[in-house]
N, C-alpha and C. Protein backbone atom coordinates (compact mmCIF):
# COMPACT_ATOMS: atom_id res chain seq x y z
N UNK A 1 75.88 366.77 158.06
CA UNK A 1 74.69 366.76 157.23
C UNK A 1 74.59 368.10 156.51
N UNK A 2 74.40 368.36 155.27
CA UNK A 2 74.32 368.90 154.54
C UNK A 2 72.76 369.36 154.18
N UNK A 3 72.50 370.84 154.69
CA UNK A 3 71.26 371.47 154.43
C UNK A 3 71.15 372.02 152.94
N UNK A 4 69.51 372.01 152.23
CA UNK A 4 69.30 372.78 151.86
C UNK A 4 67.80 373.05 151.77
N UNK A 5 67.35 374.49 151.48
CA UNK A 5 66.75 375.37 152.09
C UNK A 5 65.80 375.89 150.40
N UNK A 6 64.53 375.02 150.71
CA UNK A 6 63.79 375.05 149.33
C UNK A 6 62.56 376.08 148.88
N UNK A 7 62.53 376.55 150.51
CA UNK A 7 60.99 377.81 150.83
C UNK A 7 60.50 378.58 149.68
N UNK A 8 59.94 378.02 149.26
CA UNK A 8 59.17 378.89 147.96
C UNK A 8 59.54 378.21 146.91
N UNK A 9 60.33 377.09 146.57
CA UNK A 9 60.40 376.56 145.46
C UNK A 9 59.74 375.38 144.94
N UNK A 10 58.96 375.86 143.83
CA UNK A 10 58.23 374.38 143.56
C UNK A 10 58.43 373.65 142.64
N UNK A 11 58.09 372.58 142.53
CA UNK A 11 58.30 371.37 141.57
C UNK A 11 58.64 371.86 140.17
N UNK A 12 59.74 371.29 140.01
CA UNK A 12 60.49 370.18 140.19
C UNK A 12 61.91 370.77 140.73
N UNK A 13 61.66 371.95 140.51
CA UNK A 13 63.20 372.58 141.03
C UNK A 13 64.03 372.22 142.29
N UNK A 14 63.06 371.59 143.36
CA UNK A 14 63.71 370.81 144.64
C UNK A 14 64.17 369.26 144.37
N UNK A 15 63.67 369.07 143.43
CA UNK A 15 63.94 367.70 142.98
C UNK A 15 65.36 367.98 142.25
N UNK A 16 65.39 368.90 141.03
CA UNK A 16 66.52 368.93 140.37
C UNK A 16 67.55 369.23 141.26
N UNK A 17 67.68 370.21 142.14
CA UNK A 17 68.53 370.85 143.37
C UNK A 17 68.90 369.20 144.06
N UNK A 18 68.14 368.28 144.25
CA UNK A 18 68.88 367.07 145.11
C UNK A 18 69.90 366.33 144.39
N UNK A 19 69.16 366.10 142.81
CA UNK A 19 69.86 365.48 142.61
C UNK A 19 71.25 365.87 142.06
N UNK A 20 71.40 367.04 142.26
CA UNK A 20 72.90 368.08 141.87
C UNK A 20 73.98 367.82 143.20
N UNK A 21 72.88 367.35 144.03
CA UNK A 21 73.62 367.27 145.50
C UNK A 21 74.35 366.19 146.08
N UNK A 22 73.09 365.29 145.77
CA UNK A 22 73.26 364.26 146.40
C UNK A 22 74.52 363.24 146.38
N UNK A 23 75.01 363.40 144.43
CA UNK A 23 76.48 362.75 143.78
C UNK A 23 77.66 363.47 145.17
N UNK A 24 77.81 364.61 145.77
CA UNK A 24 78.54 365.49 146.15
C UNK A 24 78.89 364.63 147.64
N UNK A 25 77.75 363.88 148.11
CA UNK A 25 77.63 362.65 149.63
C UNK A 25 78.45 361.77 149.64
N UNK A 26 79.07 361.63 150.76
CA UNK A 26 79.40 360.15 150.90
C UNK A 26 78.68 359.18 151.20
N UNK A 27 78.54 357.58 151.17
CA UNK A 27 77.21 356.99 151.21
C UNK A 27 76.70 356.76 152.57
N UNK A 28 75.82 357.14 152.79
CA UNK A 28 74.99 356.92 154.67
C UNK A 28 74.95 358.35 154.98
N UNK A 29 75.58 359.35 154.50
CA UNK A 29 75.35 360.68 154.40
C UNK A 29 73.89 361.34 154.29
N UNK A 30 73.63 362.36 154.74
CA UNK A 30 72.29 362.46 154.36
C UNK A 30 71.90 364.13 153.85
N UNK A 31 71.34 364.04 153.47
CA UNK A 31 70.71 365.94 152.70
C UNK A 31 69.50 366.52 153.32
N UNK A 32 69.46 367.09 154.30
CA UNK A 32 68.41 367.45 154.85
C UNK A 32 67.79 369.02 153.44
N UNK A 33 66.48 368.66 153.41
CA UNK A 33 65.76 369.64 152.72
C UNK A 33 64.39 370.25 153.38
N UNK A 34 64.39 371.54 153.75
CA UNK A 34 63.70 372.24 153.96
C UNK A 34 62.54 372.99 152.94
N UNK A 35 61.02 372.52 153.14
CA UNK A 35 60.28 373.01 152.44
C UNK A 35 58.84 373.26 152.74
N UNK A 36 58.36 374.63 152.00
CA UNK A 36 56.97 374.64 152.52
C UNK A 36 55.92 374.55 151.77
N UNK A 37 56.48 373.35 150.90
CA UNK A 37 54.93 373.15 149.52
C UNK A 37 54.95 371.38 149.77
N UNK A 38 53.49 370.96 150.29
CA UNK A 38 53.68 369.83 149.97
C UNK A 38 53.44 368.83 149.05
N UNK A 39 53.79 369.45 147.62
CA UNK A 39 53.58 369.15 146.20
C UNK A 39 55.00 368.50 146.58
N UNK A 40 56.09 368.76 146.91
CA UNK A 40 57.85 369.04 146.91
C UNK A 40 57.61 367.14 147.74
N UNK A 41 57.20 367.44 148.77
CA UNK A 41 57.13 366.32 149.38
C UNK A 41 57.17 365.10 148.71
N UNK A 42 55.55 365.19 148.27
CA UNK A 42 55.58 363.97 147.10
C UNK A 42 56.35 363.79 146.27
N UNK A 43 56.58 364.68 145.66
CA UNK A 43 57.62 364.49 144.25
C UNK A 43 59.08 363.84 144.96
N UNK A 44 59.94 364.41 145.84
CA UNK A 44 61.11 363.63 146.57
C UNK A 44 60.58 362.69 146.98
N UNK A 45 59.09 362.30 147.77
CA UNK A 45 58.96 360.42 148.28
C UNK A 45 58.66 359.56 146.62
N UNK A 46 58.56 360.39 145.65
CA UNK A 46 58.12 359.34 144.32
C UNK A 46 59.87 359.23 143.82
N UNK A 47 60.37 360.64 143.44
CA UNK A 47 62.25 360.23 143.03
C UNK A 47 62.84 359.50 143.79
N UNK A 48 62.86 359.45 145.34
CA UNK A 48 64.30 359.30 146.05
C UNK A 48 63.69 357.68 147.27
N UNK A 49 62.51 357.08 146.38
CA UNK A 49 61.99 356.10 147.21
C UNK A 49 63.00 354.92 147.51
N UNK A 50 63.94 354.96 146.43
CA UNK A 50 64.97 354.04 146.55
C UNK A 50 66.07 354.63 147.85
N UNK A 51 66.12 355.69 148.30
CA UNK A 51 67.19 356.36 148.95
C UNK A 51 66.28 356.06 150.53
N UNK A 52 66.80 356.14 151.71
CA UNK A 52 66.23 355.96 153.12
C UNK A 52 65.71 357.32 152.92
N UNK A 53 64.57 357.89 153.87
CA UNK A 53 63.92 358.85 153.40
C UNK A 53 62.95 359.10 155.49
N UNK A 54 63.65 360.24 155.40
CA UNK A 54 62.40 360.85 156.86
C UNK A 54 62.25 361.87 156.47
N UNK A 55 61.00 361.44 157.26
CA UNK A 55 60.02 363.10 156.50
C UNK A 55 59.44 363.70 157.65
N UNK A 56 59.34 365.11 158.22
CA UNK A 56 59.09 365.28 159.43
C UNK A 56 58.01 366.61 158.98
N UNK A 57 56.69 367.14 159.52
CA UNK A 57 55.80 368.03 159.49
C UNK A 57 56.54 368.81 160.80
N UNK A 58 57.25 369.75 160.58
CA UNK A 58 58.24 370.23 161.82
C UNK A 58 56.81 371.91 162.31
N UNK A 59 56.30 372.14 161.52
CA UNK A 59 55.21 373.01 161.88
C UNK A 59 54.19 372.88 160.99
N UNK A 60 53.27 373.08 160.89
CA UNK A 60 52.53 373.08 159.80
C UNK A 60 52.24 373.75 158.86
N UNK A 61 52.38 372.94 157.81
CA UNK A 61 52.73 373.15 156.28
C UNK A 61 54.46 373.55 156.05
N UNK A 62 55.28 373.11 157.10
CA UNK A 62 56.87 373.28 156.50
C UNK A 62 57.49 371.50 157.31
N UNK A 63 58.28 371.10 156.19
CA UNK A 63 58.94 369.96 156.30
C UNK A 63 60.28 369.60 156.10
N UNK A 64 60.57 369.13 157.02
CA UNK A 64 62.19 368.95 157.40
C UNK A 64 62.36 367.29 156.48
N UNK A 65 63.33 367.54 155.57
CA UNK A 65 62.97 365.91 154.77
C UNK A 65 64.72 365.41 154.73
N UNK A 66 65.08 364.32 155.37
CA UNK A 66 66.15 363.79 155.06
C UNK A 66 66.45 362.74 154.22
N UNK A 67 67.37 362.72 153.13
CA UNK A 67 67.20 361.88 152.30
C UNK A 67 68.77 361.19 152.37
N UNK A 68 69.10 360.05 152.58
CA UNK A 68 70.29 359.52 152.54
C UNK A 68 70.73 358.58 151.47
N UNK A 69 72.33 359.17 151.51
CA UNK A 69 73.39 358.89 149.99
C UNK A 69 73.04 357.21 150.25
N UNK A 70 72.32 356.57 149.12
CA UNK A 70 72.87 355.06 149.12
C UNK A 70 73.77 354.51 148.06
């Protein structure tokens, strides 16, 4: 699994960063993204709704988000 690490970056720039990534997966693969704005959140559950998608509140206000290659 393939991290990346979004802390301080906000919309849309975590969005553009996935989808630079995601082509790079094999399919069932997944992109774990690390972030602590939950503007970022929404915006990846509205782009990547078609993709399997966990979303975890790993402390509060930072989120562990896996998004898998379909």
């Amino acid at each position: 699994m393939k991290k990346m690490n979004c802390f301080g970056d906000m919309c849309p720039v975590p969005v553009v960063k996935i989808i630079k990534e995601l082509p790079k997966l094999e399919v069932g693969e997944a992109l774990e993204v690390v972030t602590d704005h939950s503007c970022v959140v929404e915006s990846i559950k509205d782009k990547f709704k078609k993709n399997n998608l966990e979303i975890e509140e790993v402390m509060n206000g930072v989120w562990e988000i896996k998004i898998y290659k379909v």
